[in-house]
N, C-alpha and C. Protein backbone atom coordinates (compact mmCIF):
# COMPACT_ATOMS: atom_id res chain seq x y z
N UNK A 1 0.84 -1.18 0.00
CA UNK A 1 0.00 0.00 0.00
C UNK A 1 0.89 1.24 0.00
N UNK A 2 0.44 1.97 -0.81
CA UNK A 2 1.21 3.64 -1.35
C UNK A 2 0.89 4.15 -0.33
N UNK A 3 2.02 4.97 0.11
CA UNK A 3 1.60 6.21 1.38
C UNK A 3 0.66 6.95 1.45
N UNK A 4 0.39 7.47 -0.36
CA UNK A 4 -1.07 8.21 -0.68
C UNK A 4 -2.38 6.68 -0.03
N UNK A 5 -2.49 6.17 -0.59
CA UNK A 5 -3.41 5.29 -0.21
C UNK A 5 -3.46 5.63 1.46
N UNK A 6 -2.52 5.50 1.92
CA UNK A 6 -2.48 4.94 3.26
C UNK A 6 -3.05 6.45 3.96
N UNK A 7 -2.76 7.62 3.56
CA UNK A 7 -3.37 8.49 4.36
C UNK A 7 -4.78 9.06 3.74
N UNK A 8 -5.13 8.05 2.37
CA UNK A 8 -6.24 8.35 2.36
C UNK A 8 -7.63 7.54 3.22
N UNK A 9 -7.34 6.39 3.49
CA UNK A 9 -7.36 5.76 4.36
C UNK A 9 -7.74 6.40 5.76
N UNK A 10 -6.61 6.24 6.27
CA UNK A 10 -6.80 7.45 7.53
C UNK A 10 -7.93 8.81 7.68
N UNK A 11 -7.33 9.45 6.56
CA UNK A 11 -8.27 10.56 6.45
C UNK A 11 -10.07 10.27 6.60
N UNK A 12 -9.83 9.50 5.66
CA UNK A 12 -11.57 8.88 5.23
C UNK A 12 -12.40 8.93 6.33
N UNK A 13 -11.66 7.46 7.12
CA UNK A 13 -11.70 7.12 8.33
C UNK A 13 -11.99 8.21 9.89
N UNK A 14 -10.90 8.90 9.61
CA UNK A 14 -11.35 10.72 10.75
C UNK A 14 -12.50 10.67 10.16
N UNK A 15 -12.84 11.16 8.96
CA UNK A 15 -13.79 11.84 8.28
C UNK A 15 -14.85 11.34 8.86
N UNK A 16 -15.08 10.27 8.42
CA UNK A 16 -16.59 9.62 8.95
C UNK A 16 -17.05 9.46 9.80
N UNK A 17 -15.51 9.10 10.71
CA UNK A 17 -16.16 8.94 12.54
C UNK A 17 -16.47 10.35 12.75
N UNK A 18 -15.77 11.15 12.65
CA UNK A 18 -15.91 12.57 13.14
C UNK A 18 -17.36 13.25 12.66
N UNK A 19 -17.60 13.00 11.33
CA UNK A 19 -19.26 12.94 10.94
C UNK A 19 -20.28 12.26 11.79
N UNK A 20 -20.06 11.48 11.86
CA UNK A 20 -20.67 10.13 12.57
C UNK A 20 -21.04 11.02 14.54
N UNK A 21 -19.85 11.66 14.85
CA UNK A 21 -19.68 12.26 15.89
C UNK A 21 -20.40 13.66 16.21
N UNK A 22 -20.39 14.52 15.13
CA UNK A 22 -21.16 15.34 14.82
C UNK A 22 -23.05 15.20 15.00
N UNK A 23 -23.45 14.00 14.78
CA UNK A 23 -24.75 13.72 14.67
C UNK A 23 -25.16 13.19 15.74
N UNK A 24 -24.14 12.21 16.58
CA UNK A 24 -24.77 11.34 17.74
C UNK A 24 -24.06 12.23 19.13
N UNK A 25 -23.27 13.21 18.78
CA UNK A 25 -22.91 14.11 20.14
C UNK A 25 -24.22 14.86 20.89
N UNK A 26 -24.34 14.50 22.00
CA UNK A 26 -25.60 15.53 22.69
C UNK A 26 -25.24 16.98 23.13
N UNK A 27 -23.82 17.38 22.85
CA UNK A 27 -23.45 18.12 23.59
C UNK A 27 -22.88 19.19 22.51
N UNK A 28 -23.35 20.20 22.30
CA UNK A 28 -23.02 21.69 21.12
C UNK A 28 -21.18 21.80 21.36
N UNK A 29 -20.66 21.82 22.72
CA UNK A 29 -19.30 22.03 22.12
C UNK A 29 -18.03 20.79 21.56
N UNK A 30 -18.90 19.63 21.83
CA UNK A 30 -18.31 18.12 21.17
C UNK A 30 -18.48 17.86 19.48
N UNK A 31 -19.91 18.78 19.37
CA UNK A 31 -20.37 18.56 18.18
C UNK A 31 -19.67 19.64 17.09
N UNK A 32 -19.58 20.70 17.86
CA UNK A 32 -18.57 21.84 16.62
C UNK A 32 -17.05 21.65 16.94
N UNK A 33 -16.55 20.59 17.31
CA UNK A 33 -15.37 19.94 17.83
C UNK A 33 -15.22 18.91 16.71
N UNK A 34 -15.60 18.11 16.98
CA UNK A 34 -15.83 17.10 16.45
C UNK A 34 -16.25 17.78 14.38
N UNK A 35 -16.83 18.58 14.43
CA UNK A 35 -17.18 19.47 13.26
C UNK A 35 -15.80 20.04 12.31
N UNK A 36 -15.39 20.48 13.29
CA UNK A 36 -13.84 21.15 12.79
C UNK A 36 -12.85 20.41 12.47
N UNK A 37 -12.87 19.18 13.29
CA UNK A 37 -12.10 17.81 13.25
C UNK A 37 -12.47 17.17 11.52
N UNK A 38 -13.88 17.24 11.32
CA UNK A 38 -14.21 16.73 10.04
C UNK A 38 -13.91 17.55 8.66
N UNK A 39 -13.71 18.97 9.23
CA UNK A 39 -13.66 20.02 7.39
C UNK A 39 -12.29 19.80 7.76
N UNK A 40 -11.12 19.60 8.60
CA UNK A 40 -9.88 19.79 8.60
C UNK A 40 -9.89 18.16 7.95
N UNK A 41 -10.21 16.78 8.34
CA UNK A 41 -10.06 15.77 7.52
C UNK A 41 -10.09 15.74 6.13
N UNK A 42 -11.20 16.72 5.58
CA UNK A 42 -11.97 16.75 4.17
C UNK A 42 -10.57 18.09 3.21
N UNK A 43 -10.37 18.81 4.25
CA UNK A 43 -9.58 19.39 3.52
C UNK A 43 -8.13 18.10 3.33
N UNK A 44 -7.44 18.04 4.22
CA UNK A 44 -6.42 17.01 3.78
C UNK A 44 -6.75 16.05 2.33
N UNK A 45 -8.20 15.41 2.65
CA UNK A 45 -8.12 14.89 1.33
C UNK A 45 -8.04 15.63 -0.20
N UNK A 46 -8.64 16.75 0.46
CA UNK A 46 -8.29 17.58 -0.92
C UNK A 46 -6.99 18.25 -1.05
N UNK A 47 -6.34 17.98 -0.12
CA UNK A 47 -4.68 18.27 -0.61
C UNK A 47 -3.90 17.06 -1.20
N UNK A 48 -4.74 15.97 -1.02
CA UNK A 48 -4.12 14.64 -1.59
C UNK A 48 -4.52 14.85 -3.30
N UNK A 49 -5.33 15.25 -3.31
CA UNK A 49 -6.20 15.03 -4.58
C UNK A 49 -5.59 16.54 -5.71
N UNK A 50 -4.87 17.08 -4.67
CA UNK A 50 -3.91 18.07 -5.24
C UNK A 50 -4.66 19.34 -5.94
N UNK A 51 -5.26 19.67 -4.88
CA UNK A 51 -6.21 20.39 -5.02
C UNK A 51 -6.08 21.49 -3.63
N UNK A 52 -4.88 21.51 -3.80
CA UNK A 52 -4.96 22.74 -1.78
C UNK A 52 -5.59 24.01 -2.26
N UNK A 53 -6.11 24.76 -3.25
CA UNK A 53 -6.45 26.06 -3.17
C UNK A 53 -7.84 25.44 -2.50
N UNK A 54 -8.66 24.22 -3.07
CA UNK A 54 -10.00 24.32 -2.07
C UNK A 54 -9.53 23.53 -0.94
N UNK A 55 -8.57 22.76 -0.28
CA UNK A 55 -8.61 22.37 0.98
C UNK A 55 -8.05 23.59 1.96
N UNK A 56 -7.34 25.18 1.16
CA UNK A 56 -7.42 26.25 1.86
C UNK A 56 -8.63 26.62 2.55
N UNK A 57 -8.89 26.81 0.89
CA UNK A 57 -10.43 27.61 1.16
C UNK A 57 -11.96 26.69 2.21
N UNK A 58 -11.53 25.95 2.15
CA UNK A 58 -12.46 24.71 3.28
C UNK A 58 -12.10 25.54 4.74
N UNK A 59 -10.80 25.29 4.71
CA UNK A 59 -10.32 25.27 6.20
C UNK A 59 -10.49 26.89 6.77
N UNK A 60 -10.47 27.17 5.58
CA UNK A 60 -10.56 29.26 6.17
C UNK A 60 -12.24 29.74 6.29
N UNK A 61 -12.50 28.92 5.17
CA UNK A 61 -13.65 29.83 5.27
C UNK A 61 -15.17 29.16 6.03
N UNK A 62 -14.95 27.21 6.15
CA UNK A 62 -15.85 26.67 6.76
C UNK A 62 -15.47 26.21 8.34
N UNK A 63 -14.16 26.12 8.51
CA UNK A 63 -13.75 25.89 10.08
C UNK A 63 -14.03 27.63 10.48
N UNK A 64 -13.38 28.28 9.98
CA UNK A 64 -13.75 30.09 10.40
C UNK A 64 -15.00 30.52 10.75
N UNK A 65 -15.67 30.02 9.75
CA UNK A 65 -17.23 30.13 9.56
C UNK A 65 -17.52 29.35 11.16
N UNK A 66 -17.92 28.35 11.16
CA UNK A 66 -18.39 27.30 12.13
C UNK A 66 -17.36 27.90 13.81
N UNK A 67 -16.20 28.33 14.28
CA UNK A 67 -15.86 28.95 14.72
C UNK A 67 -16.76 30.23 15.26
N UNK A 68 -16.79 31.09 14.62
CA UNK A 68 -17.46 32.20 14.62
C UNK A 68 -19.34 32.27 14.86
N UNK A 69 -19.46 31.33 13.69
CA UNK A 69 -20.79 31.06 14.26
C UNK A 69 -21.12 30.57 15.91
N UNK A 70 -20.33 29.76 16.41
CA UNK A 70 -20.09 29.19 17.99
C UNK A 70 -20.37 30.33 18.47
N UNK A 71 -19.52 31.32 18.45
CA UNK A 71 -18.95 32.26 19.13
C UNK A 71 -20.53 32.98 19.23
N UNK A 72 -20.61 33.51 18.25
CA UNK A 72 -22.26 33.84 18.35
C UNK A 72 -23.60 33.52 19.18
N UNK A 73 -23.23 32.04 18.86
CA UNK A 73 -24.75 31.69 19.38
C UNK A 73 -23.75 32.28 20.81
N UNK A 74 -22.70 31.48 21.44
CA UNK A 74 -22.57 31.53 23.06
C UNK A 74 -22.85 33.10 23.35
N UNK A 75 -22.60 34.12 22.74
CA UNK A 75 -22.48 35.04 23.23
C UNK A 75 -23.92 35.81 22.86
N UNK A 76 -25.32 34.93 22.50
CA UNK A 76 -26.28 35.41 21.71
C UNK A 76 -27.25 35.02 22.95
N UNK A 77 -27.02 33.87 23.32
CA UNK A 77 -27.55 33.30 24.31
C UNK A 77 -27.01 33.16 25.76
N UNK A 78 -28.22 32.90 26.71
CA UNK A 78 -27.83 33.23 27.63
C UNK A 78 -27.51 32.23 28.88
N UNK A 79 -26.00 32.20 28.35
CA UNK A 79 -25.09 31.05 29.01
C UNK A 79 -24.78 31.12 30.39
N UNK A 80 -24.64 30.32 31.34
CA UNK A 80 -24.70 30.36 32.63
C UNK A 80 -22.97 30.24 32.45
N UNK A 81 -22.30 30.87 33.04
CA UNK A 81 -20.25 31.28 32.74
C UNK A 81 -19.92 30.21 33.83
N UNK A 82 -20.61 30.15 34.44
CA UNK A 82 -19.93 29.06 35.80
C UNK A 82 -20.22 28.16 35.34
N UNK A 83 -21.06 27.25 34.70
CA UNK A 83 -21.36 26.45 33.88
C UNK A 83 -20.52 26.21 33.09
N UNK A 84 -20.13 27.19 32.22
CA UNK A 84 -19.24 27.10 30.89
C UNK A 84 -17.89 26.74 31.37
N UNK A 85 -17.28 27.58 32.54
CA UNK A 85 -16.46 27.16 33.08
C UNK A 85 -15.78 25.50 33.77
N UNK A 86 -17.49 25.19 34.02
CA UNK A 86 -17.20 23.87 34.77
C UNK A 86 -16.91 22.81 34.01
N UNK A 87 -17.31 23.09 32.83
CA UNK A 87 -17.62 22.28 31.56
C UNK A 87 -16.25 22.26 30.49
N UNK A 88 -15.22 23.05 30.91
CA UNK A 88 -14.02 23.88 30.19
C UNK A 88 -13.28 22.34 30.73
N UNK A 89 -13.05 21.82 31.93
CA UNK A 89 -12.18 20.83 32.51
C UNK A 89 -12.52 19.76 31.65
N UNK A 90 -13.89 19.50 32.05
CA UNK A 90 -14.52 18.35 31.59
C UNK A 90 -14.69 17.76 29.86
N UNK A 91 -14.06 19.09 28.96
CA UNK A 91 -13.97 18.81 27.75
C UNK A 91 -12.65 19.00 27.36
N UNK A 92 -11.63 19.07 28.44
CA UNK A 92 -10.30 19.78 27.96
C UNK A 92 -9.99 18.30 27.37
N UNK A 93 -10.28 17.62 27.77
CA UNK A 93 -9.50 15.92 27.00
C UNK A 93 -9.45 15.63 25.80
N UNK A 94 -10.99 15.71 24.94
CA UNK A 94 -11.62 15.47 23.84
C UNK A 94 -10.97 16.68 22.87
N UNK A 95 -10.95 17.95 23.73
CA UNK A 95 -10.21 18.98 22.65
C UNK A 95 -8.94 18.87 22.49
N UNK A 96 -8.17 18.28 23.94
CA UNK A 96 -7.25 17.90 23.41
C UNK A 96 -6.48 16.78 22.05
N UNK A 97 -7.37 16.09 22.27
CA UNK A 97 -7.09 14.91 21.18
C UNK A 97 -7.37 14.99 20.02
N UNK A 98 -9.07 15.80 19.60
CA UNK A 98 -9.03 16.10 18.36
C UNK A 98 -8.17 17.53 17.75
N UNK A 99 -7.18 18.01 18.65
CA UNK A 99 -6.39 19.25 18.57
C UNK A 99 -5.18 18.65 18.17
N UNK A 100 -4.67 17.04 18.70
CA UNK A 100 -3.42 16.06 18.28
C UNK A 100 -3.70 15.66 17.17
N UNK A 101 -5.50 15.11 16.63
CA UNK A 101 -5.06 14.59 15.72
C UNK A 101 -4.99 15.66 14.26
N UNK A 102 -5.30 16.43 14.69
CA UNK A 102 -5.28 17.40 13.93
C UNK A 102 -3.60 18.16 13.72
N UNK A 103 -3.64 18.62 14.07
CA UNK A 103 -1.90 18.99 14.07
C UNK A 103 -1.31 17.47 13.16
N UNK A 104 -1.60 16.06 13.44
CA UNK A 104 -0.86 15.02 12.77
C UNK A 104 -0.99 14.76 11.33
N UNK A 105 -2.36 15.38 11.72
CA UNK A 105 -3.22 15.14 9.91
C UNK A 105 -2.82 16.35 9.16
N UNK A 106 -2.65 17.69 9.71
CA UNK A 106 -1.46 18.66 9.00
C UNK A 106 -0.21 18.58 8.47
N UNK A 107 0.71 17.73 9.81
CA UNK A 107 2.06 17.60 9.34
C UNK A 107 2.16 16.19 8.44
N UNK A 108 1.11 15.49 8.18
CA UNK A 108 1.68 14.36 7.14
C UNK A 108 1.05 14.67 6.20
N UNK A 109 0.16 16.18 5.87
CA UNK A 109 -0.22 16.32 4.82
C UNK A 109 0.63 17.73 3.80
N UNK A 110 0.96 18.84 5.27
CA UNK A 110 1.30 19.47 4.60
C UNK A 110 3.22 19.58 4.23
N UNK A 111 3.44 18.75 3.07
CA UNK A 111 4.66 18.69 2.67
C UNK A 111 4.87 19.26 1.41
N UNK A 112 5.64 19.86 1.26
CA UNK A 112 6.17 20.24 -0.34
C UNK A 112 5.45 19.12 -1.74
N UNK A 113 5.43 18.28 -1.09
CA UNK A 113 5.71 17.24 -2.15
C UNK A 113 3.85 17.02 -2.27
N UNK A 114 3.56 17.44 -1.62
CA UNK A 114 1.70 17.17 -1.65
C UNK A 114 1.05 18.73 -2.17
N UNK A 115 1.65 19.39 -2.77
CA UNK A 115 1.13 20.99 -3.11
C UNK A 115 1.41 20.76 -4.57
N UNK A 116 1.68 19.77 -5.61
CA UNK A 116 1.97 19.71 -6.97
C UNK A 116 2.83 21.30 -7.14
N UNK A 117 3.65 21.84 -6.47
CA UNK A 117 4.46 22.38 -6.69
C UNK A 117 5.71 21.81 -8.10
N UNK A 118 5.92 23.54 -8.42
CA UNK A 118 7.11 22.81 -9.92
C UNK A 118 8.07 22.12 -9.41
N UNK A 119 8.69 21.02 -10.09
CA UNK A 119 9.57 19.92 -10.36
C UNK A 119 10.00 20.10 -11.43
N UNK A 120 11.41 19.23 -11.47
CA UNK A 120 12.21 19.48 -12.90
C UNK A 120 11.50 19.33 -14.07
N UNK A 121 10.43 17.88 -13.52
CA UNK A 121 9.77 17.35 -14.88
C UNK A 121 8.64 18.46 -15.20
N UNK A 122 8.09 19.18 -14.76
CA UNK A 122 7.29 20.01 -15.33
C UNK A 122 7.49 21.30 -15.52
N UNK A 123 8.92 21.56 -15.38
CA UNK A 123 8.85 23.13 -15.83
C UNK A 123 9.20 23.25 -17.20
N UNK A 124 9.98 22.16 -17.68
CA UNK A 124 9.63 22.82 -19.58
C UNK A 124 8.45 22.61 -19.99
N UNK A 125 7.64 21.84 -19.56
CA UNK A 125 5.98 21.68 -19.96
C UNK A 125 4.98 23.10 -19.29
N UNK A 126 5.61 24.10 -18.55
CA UNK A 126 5.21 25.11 -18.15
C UNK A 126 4.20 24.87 -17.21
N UNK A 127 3.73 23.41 -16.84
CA UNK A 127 2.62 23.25 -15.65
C UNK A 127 3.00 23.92 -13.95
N UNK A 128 2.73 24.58 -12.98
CA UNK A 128 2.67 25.01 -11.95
C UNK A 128 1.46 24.44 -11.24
N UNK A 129 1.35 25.06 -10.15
CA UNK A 129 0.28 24.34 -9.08
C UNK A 129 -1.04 24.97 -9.44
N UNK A 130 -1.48 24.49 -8.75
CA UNK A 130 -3.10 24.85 -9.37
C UNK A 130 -3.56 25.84 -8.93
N UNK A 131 -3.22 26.30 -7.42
CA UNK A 131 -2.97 27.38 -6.94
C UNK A 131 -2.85 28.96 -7.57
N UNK A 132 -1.37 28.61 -8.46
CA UNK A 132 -1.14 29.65 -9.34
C UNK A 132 -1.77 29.67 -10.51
N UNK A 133 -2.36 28.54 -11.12
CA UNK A 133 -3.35 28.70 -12.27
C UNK A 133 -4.74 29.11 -11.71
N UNK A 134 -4.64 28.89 -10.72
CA UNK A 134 -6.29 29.59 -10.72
C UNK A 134 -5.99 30.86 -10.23
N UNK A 135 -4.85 31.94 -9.58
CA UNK A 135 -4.85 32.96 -9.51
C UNK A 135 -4.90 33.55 -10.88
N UNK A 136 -3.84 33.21 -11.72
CA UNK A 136 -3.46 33.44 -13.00
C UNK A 136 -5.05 33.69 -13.89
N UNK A 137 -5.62 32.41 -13.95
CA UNK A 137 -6.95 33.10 -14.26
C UNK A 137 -8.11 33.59 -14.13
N UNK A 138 -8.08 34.03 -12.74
CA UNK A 138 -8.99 34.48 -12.14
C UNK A 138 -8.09 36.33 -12.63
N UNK A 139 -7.41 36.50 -12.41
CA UNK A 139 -6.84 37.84 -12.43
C UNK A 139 -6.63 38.16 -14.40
N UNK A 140 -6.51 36.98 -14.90
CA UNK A 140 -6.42 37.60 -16.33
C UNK A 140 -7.65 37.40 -17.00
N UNK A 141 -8.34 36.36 -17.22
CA UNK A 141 -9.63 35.44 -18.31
C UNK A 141 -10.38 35.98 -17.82
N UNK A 142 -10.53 35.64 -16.20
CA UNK A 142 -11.99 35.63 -15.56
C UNK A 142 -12.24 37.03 -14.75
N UNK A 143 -10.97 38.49 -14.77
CA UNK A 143 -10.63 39.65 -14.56
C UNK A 143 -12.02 40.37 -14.18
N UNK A 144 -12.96 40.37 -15.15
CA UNK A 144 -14.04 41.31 -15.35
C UNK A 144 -15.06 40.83 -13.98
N UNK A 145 -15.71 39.89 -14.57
CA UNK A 145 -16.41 37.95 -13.66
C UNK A 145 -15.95 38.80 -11.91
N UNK A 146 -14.67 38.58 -11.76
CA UNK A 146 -14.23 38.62 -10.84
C UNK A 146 -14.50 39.91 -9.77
N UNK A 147 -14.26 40.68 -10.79
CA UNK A 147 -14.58 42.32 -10.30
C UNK A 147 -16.06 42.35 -10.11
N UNK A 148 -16.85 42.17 -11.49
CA UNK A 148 -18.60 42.34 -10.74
C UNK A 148 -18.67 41.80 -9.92
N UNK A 149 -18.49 40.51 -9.23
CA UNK A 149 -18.91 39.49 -8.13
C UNK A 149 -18.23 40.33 -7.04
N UNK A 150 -17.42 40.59 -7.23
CA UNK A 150 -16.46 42.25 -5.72
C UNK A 150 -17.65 43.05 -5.27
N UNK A 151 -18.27 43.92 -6.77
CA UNK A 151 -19.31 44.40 -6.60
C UNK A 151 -20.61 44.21 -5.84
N UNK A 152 -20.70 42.96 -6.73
CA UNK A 152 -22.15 42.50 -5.91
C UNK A 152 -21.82 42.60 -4.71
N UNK A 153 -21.02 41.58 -4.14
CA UNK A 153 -21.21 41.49 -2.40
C UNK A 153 -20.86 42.92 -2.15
N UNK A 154 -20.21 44.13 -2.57
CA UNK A 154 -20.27 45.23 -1.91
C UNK A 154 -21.60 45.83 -1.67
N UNK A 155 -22.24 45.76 -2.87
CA UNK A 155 -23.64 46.43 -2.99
C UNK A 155 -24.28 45.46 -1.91
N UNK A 156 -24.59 44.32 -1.69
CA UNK A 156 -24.66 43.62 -0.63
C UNK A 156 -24.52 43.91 0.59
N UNK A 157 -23.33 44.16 1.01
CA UNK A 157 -23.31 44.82 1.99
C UNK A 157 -23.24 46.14 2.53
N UNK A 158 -23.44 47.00 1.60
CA UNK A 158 -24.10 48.45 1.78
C UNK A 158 -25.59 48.28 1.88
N UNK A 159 -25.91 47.32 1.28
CA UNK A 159 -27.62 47.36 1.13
C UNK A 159 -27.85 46.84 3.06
N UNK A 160 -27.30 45.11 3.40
CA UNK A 160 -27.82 44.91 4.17
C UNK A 160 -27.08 46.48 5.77
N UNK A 161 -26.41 47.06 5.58
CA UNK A 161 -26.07 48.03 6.12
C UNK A 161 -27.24 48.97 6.62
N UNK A 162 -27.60 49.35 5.34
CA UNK A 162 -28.52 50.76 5.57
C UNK A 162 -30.04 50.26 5.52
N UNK A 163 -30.47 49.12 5.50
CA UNK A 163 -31.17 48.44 5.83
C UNK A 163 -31.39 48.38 7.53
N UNK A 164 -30.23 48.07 7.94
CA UNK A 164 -30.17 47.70 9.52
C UNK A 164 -30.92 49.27 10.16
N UNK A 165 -29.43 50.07 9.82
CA UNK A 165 -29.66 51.07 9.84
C UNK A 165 -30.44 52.59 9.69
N UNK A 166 -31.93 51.81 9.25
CA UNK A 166 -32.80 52.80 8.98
C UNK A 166 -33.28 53.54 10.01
N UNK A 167 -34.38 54.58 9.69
CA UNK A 167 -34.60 55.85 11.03
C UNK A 167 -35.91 54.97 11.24
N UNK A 168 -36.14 54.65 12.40
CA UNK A 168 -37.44 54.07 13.34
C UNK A 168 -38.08 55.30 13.75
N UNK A 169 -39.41 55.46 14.21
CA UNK A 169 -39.66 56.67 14.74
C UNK A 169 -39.89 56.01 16.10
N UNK A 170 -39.92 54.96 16.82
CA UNK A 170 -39.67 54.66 18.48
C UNK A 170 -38.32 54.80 18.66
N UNK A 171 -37.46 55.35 18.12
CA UNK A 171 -35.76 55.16 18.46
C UNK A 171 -35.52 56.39 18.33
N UNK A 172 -34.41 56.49 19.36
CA UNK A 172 -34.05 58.11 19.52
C UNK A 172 -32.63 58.89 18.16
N UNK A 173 -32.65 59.93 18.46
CA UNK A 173 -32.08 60.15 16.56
C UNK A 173 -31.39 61.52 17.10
N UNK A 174 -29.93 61.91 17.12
CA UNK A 174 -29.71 63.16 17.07
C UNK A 174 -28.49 63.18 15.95
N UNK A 175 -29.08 64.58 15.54
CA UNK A 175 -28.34 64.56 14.23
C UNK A 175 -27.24 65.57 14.65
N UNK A 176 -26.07 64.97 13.84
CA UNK A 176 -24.87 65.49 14.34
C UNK A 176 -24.53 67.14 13.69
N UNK A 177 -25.58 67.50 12.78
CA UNK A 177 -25.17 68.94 12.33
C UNK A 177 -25.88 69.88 13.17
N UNK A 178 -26.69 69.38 14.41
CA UNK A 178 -27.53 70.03 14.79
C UNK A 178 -26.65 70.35 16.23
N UNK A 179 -25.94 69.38 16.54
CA UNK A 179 -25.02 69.38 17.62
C UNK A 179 -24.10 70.23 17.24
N UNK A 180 -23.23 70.24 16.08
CA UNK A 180 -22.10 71.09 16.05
C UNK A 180 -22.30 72.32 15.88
N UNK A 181 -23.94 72.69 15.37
CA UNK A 181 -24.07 73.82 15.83
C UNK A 181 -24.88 75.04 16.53
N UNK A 182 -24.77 73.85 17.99
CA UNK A 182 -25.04 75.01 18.88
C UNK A 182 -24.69 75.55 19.67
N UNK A 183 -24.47 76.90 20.04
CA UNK A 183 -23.84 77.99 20.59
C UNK A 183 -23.68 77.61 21.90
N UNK A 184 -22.71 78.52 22.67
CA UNK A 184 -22.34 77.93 24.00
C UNK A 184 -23.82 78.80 24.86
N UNK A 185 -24.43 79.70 24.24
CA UNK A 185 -25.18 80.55 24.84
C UNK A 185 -26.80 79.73 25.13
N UNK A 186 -26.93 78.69 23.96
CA UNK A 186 -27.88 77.61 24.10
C UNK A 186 -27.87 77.07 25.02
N UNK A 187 -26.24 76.72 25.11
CA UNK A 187 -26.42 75.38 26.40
C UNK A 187 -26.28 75.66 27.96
N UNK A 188 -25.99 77.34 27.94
CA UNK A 188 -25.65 77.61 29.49
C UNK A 188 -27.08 78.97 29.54
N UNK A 189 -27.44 78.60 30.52
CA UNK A 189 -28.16 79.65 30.98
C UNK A 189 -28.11 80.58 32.52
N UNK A 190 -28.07 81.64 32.57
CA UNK A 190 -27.35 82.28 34.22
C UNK A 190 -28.62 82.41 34.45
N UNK A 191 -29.09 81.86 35.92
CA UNK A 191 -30.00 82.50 36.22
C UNK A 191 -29.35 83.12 37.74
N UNK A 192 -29.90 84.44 38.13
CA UNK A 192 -30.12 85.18 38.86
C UNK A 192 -31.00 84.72 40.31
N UNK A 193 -30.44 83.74 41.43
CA UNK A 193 -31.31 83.87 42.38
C UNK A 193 -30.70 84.65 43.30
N UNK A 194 -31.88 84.67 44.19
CA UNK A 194 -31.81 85.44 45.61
C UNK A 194 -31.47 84.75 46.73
N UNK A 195 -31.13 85.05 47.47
CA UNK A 195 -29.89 84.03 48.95
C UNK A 195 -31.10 84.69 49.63
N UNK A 196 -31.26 83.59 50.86
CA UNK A 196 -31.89 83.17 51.45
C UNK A 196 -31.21 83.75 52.55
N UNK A 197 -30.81 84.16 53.40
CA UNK A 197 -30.03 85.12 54.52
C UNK A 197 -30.48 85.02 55.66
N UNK A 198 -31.03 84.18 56.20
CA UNK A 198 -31.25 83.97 57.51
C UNK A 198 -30.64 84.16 58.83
């Protein structure tokens, strides 16, 4: 059995249990554990398959994603901290291990020799990694493509922006040209009392 074989194997194997783990965990921080454990498996295989621009893009943008989303709900909802705390010991094991096997499934994946990086044999054939061909044509062929889709999600997110941001009339509103200009004579008034002299 080829070494490729053999860590595809392995990988598979994370993969499924860790899926498998995902569904039968009762517990939200085993399950986005166990979650992260599985897109970091899925990416490795796609560095086997010599394909690392999407086992990047897996690991950045769906472990990040799923990360962040966590972060959300805990901080959306209303978590008892002594709880969370008590629960920090009691899961340090499980994070530890899928944190080992992870780091293992990195270093036997990420080697020079698994990125189809140039070699003697392919540089008079002009092939490079796929990496650089898909920058290459994303920035030259697909240039234009690339730029509207920039667009869209900008307009996107100006839209969902000023959306959020609209004027309610139950919400309070001071407008900042109205502040800068008013006089110091507005805001102070002398009044004149009489002492009490007893």
């Amino acid at each position: 059995m080829t070494n490729e074989a053999m860590f595809f194997y392995l990988f598979s194997a994370v993969l499924v249990s860790s899926a498998t783990m995902v569904v039968v965990a009762r517990n939200s921080v085993r399950a986005v554990l166990f979650l992260v454990l599985c897109f970091v498996s899925a990416s490795g295989l796609w560095i086997l398959l010599q394909a690392e621009f999407l086992a990047i893009v897996l690991v950045l943008v769906y472990v990040g994603a799923v990360m962040v989303m966590f972060l959300f709900v805990v901080m959306m909802l209303d978590v008892d901290q002594a709880q969370l705390k008590a629960g920090f010991a009691r899961h340090l094991p499980l994070g530890l291990l899928v944190a080992a096997v992870m780091v293992v499934e990195m270093l036997l994946v990420l080697q020079p020799e698994n990125f189809g990086l140039v070699t003697a044999e392919n540089v008079g054939s002009g092939l490079t990694s796929n990496t650089k061909a898909i920058g290459r044509m994303l920035y030259t062929d697909y240039f234009y493509p690339f730029e509207i889709a920039a667009v869209v999600l900008l307009v996107g997110i100006v839209a969902a922006i000023s959306l959020t941001l609209r004027k309610r009339p139950d919400s309070r509103y001071i407008d900042p040209s109205e502040q800068v200009g008013v006089k110091a004579s507005d805001r102070l008034r002398m009044v004149d009392m009489e002492s009490d002299n007893r």
